[in-house]
C-alpha atoms as a PDB file:
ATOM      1  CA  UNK A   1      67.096  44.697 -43.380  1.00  0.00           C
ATOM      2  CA  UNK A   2      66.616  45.991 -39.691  1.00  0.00           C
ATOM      3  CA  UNK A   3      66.295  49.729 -41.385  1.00  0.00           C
ATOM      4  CA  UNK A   4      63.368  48.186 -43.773  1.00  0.00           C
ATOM      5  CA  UNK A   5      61.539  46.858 -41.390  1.00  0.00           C
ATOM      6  CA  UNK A   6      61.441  49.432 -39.042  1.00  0.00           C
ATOM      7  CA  UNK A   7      60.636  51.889 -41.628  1.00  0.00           C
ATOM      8  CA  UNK A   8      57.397  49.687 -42.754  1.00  0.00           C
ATOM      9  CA  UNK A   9      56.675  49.512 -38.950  1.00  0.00           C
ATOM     10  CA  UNK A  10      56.759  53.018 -38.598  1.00  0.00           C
ATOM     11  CA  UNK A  11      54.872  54.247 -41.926  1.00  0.00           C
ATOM     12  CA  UNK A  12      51.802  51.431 -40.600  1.00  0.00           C
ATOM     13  CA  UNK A  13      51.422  52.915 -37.491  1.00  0.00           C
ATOM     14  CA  UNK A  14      52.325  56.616 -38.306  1.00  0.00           C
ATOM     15  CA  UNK A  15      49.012  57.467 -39.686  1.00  0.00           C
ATOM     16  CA  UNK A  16      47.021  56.419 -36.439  1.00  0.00           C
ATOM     17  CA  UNK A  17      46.911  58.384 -33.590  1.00  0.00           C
ATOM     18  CA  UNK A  18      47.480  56.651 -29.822  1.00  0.00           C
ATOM     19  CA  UNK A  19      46.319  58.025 -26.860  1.00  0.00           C
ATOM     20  CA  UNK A  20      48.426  60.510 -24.905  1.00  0.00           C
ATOM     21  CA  UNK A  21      48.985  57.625 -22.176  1.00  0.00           C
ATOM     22  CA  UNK A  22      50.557  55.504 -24.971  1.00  0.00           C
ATOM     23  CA  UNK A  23      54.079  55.473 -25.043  1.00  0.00           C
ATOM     24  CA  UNK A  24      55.490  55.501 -28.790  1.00  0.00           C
ATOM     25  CA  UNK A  25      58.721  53.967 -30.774  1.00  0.00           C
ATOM     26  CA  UNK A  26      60.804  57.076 -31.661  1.00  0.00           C
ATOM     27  CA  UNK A  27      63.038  56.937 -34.482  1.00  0.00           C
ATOM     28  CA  UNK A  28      65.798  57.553 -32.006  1.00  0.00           C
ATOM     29  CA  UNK A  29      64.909  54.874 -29.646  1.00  0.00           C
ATOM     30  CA  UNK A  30      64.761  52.078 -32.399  1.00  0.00           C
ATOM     31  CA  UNK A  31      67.445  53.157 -34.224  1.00  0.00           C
ATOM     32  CA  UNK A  32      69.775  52.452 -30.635  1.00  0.00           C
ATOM     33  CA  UNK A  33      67.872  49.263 -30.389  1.00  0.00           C
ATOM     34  CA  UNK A  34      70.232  46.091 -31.344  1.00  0.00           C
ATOM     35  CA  UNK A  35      67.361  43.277 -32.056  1.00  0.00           C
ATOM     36  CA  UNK A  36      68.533  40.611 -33.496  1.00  0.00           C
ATOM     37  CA  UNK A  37      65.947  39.209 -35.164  1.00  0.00           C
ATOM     38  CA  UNK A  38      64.252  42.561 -35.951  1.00  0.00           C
ATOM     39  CA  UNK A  39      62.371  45.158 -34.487  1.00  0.00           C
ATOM     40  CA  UNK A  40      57.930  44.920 -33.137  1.00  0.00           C
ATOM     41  CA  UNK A  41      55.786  47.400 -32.111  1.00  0.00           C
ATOM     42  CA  UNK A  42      54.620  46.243 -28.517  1.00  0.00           C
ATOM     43  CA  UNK A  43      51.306  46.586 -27.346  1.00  0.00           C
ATOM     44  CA  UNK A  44      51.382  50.213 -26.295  1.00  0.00           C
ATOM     45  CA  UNK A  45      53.470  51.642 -29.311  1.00  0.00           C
ATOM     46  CA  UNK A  46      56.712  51.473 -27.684  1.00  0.00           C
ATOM     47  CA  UNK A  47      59.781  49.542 -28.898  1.00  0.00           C
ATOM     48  CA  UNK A  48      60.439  46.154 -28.429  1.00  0.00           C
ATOM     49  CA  UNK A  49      62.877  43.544 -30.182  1.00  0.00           C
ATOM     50  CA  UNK A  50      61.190  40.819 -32.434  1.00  0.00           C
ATOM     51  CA  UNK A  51      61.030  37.065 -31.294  1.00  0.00           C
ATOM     52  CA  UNK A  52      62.972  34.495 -33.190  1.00  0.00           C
ATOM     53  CA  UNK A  53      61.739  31.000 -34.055  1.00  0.00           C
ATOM     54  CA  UNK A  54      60.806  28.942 -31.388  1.00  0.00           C
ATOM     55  CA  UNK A  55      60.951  31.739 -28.803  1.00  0.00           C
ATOM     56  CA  UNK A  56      57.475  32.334 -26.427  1.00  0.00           C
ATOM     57  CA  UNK A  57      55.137  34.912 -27.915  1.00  0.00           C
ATOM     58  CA  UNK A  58      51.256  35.987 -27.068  1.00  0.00           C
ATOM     59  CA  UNK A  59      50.344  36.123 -23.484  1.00  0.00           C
ATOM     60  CA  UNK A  60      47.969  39.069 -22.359  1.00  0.00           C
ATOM     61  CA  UNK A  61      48.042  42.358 -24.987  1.00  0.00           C
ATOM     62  CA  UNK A  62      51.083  40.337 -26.383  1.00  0.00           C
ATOM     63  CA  UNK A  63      53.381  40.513 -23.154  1.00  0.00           C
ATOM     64  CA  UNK A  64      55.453  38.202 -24.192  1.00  0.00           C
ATOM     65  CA  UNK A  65      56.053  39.564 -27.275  1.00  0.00           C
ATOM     66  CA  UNK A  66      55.505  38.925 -31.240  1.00  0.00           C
ATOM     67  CA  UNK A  67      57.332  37.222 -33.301  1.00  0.00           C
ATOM     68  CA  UNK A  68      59.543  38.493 -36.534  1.00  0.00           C
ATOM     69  CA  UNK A  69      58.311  39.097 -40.025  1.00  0.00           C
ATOM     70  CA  UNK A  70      57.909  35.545 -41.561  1.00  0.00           C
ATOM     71  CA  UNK A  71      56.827  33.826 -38.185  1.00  0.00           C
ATOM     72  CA  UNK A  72      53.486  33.414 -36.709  1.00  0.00           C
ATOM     73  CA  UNK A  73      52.942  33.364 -32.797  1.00  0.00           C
ATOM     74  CA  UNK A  74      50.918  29.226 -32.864  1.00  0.00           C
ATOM     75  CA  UNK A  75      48.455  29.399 -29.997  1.00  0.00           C
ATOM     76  CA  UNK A  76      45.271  28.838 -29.114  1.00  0.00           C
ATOM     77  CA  UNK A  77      43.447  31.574 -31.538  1.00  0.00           C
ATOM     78  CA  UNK A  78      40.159  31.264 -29.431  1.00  0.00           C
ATOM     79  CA  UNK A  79      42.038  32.358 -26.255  1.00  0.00           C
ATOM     80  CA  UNK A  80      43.398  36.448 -26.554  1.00  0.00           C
ATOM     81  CA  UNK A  81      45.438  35.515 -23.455  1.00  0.00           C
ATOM     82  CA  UNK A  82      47.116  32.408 -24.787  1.00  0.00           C
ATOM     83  CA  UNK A  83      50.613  31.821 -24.917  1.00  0.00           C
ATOM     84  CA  UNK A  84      52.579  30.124 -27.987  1.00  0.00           C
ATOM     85  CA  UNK A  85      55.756  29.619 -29.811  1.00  0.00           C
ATOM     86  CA  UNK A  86      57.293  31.192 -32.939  1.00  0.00           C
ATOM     87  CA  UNK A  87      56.874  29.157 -36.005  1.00  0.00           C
ATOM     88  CA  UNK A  88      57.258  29.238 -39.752  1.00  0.00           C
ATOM     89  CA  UNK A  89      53.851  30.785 -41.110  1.00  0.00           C
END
């Protein structure tokens, strides 16, 4: 399941380029990664582990992260900077 996702993950974002001052998700980097509830692409292309149900999400250029594949970060949609919680989309 982890392997699936990341490979999605990485064929949706493998097509765009990022700025040289991004940094990016390598293969090798994910791959060591043990998320538990999957693997997200943070806001500047690098690695990050998925949030699980009920965990915070959102804040600023998603700083406190995004939530796994079925779950939507609930917040205040109007707001780019607002925080939320994990829930069942």
């Amino acid at each position: 399941m982890k392997l699936l996702l990341f490979a999605s993950l990485f064929l949706a974002i493998g097509g765009r380029r990022m700025q040289m001052w991004r940094k990016r998700c390598e293969v090798a980097v994910a791959s060591a990664m043990d998320c538990p509830y999957g693997l997200a692409i943070g806001a500047y292309g690098d690695c990050t582990c998925a949030k699980a149900f009920g965990d915070e999400c959102g804040g600023p250029n998603n700083a406190l992260g995004k939530c796994d594949v079925g779950l939507l970060c609930d917040k205040n949609m109007a707001d780019p900077s607002a925080e939320g919680k994990c829930v069942f989309g």
